[in-house]
PDB file of N, CA and C in Angstrom:
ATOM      1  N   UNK A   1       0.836  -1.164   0.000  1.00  0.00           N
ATOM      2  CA  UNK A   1       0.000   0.000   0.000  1.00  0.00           C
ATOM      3  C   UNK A   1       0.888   1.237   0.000  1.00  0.00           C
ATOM      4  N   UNK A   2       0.579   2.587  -0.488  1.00  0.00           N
ATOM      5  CA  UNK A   2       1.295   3.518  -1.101  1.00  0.00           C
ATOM      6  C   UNK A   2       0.461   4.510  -0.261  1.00  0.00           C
ATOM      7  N   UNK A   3       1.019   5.612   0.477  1.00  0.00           N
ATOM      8  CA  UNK A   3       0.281   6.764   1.164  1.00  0.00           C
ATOM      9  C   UNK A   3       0.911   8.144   0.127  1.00  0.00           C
ATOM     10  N   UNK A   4      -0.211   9.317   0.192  1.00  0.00           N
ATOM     11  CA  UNK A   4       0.325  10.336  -0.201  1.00  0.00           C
ATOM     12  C   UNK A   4      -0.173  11.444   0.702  1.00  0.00           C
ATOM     13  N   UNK A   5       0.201  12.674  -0.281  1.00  0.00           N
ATOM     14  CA  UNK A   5      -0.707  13.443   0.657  1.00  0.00           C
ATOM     15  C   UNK A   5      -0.971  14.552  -0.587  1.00  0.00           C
ATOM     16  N   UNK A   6      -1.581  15.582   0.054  1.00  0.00           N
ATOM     17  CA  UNK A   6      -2.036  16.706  -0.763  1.00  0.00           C
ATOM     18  C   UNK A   6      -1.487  18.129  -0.298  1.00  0.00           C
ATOM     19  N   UNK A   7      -0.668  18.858  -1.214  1.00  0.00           N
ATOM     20  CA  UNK A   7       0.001  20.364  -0.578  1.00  0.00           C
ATOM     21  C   UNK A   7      -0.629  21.554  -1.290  1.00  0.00           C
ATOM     22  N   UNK A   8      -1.177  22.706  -0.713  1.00  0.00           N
ATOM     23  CA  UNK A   8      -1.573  23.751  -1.486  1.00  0.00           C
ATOM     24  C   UNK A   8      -1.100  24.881  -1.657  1.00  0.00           C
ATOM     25  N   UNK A   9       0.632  24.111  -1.380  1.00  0.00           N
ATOM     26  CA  UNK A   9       1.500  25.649  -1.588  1.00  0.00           C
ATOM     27  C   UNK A   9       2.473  25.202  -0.796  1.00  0.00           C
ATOM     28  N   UNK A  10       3.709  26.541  -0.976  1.00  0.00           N
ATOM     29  CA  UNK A  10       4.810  26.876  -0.355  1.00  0.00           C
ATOM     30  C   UNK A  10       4.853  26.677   1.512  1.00  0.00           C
ATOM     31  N   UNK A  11       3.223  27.220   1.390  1.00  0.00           N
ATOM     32  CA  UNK A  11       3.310  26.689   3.106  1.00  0.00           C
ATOM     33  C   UNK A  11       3.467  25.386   3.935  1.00  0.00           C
ATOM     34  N   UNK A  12       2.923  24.418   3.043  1.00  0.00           N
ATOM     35  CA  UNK A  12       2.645  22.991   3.000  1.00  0.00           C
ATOM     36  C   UNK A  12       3.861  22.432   3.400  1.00  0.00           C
ATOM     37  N   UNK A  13       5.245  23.305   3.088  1.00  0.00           N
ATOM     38  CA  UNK A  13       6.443  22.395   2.544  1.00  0.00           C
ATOM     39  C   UNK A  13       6.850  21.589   3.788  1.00  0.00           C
ATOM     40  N   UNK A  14       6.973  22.169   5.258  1.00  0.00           N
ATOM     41  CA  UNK A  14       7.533  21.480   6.391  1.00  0.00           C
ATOM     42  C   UNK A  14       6.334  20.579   6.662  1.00  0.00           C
ATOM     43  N   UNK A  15       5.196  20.457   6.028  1.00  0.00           N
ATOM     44  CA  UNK A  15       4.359  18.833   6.293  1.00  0.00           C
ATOM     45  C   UNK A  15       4.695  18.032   5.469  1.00  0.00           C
ATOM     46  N   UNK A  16       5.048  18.706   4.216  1.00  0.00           N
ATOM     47  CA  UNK A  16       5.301  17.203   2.866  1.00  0.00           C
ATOM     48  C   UNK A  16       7.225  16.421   3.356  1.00  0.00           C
ATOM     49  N   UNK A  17       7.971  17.468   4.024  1.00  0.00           N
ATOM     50  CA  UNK A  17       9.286  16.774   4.551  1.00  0.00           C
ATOM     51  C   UNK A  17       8.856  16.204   5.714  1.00  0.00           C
ATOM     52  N   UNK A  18       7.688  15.885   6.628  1.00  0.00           N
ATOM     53  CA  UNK A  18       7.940  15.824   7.322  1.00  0.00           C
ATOM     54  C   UNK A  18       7.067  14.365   7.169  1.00  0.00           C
ATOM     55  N   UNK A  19       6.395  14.256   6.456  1.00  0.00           N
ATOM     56  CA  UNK A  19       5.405  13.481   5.745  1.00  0.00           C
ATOM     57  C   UNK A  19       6.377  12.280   4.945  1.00  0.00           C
ATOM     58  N   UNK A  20       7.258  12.842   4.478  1.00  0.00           N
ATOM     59  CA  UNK A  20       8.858  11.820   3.473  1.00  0.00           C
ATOM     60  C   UNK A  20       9.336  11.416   4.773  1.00  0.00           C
ATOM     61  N   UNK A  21       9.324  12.106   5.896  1.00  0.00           N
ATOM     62  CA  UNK A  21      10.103  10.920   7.132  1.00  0.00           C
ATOM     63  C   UNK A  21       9.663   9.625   7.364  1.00  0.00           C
ATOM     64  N   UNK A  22       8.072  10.380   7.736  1.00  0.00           N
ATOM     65  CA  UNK A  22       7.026   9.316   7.815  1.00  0.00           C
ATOM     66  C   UNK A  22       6.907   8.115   7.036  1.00  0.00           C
ATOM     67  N   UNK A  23       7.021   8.445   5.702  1.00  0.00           N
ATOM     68  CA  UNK A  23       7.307   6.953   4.957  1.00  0.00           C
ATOM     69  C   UNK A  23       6.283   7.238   4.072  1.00  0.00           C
ATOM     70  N   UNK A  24       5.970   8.365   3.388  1.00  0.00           N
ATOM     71  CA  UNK A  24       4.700   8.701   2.272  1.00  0.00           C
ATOM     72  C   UNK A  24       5.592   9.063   1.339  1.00  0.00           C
ATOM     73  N   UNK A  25       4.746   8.442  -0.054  1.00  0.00           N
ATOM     74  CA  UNK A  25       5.525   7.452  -0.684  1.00  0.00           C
ATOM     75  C   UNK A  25       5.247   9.048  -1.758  1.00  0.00           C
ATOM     76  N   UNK A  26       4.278  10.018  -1.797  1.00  0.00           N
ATOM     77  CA  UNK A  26       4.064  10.783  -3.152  1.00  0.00           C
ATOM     78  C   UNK A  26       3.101  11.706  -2.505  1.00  0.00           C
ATOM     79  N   UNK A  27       2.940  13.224  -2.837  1.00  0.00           N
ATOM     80  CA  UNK A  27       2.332  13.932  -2.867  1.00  0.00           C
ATOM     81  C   UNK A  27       1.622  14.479  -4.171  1.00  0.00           C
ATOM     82  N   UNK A  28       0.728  15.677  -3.847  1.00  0.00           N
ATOM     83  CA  UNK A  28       0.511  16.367  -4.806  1.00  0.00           C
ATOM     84  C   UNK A  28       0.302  18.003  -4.377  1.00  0.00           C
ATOM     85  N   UNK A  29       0.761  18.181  -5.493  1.00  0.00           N
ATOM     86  CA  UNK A  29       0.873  19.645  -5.758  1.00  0.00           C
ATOM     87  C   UNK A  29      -0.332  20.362  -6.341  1.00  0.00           C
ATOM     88  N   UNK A  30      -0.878  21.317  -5.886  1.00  0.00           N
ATOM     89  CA  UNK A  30      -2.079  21.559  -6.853  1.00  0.00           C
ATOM     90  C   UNK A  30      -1.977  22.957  -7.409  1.00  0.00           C
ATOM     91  N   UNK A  31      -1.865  23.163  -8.398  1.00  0.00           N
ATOM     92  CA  UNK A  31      -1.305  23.627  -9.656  1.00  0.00           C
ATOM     93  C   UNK A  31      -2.540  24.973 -10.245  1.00  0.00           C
ATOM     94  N   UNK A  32      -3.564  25.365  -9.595  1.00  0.00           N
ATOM     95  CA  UNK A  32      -4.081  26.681  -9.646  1.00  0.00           C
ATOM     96  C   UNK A  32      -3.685  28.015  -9.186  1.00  0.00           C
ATOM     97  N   UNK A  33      -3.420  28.689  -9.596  1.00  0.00           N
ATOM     98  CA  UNK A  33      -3.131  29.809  -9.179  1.00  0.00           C
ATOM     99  C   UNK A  33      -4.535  30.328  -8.616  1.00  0.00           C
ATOM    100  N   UNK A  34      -5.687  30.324  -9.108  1.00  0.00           N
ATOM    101  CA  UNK A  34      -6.223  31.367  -8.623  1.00  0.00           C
ATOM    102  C   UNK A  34      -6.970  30.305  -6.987  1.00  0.00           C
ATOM    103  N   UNK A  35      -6.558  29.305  -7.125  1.00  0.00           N
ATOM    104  CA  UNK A  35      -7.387  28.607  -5.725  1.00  0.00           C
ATOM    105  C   UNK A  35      -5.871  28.704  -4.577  1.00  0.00           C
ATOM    106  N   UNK A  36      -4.749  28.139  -5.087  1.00  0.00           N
ATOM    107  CA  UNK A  36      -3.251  28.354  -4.252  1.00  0.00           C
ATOM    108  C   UNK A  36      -2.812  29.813  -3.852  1.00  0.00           C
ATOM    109  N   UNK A  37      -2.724  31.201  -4.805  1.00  0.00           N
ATOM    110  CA  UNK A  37      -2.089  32.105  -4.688  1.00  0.00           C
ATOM    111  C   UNK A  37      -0.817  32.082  -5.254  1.00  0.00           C
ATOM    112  N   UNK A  38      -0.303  30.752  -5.713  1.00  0.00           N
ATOM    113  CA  UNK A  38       0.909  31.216  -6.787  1.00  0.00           C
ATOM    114  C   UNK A  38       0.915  29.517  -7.610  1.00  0.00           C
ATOM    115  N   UNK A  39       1.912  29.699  -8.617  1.00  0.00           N
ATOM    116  CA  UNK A  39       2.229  28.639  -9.957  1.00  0.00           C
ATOM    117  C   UNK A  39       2.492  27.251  -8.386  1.00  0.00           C
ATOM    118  N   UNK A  40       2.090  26.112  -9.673  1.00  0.00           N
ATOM    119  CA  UNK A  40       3.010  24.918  -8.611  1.00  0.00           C
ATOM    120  C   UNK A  40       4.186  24.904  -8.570  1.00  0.00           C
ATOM    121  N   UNK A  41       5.201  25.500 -10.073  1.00  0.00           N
ATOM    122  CA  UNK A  41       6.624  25.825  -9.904  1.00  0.00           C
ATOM    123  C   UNK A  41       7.036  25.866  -8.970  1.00  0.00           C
ATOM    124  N   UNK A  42       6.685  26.985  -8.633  1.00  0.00           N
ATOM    125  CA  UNK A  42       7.997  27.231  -6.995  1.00  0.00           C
ATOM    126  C   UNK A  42       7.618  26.500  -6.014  1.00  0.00           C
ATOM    127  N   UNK A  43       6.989  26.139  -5.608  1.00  0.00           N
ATOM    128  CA  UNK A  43       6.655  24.801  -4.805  1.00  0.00           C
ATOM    129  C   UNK A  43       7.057  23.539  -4.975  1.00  0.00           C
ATOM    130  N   UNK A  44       6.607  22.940  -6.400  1.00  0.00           N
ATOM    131  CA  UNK A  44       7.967  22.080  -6.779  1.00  0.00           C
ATOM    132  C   UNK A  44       9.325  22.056  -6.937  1.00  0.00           C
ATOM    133  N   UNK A  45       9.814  23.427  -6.803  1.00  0.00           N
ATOM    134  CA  UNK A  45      11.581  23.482  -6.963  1.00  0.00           C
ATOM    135  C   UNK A  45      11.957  23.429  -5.874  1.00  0.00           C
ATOM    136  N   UNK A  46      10.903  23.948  -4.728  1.00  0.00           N
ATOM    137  CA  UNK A  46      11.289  23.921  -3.236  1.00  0.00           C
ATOM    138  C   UNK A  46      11.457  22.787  -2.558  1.00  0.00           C
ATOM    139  N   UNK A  47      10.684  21.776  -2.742  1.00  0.00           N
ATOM    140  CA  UNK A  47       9.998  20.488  -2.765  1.00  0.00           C
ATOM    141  C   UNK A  47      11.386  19.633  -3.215  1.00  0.00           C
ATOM    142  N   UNK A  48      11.573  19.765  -3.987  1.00  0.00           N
ATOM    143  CA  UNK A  48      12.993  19.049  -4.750  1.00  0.00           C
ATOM    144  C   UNK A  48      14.020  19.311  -3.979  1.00  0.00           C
ATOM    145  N   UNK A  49      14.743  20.271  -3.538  1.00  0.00           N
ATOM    146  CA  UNK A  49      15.120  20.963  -2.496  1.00  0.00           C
ATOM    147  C   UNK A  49      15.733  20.386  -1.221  1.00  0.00           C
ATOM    148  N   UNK A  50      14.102  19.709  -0.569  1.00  0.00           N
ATOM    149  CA  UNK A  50      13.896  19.301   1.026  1.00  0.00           C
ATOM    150  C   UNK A  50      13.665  17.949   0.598  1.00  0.00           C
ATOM    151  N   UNK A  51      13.360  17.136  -0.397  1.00  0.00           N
ATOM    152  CA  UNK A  51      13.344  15.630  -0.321  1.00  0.00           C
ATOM    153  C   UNK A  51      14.099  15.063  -1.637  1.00  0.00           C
ATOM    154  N   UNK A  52      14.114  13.517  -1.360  1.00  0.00           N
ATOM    155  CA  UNK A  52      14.950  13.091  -2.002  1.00  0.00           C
ATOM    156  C   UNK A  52      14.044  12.311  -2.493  1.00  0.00           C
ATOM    157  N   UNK A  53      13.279  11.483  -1.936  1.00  0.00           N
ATOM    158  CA  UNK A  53      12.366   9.938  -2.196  1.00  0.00           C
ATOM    159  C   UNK A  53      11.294   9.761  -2.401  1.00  0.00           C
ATOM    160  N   UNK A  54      10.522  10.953  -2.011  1.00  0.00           N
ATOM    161  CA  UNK A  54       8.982  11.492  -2.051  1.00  0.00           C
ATOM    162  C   UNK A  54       8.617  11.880  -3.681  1.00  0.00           C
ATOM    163  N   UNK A  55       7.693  11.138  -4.145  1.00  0.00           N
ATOM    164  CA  UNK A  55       7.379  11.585  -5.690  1.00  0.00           C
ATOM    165  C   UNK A  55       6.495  12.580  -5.582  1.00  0.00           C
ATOM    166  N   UNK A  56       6.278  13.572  -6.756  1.00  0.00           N
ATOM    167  CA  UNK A  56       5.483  14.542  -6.839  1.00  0.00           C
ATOM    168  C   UNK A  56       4.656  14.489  -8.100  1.00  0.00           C
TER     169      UNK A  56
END
């Protein structure tokens, strides 16, 4: 069985590393600007960043 989780931004980031300790295997990024407040870009470069093993 495979756990993920769901991030709605830059703020998200110290739950999705903290979430890759835990042993969750993939997140997601959600990719609206007008529901997030900015692109998924920078959230994914940040994301890349703080984990190594966690898929996005």
């Amino acid at each position: 069985m495979e756990f993920g989780l769901s991030a709605g931004g830059i703020s998200h980031l110290d739950q999705i590393v903290e979430a890759k300790e835990l042993g969750y295997d993939f997140c997601w990024v959600g990719d609206s600007p007008m529901l997030f407040g900015i692109p998924c870009w920078p959230t994914l470069a940040l994301l890349a960043t703080k984990t190594m093993r966690i898929l996005t």
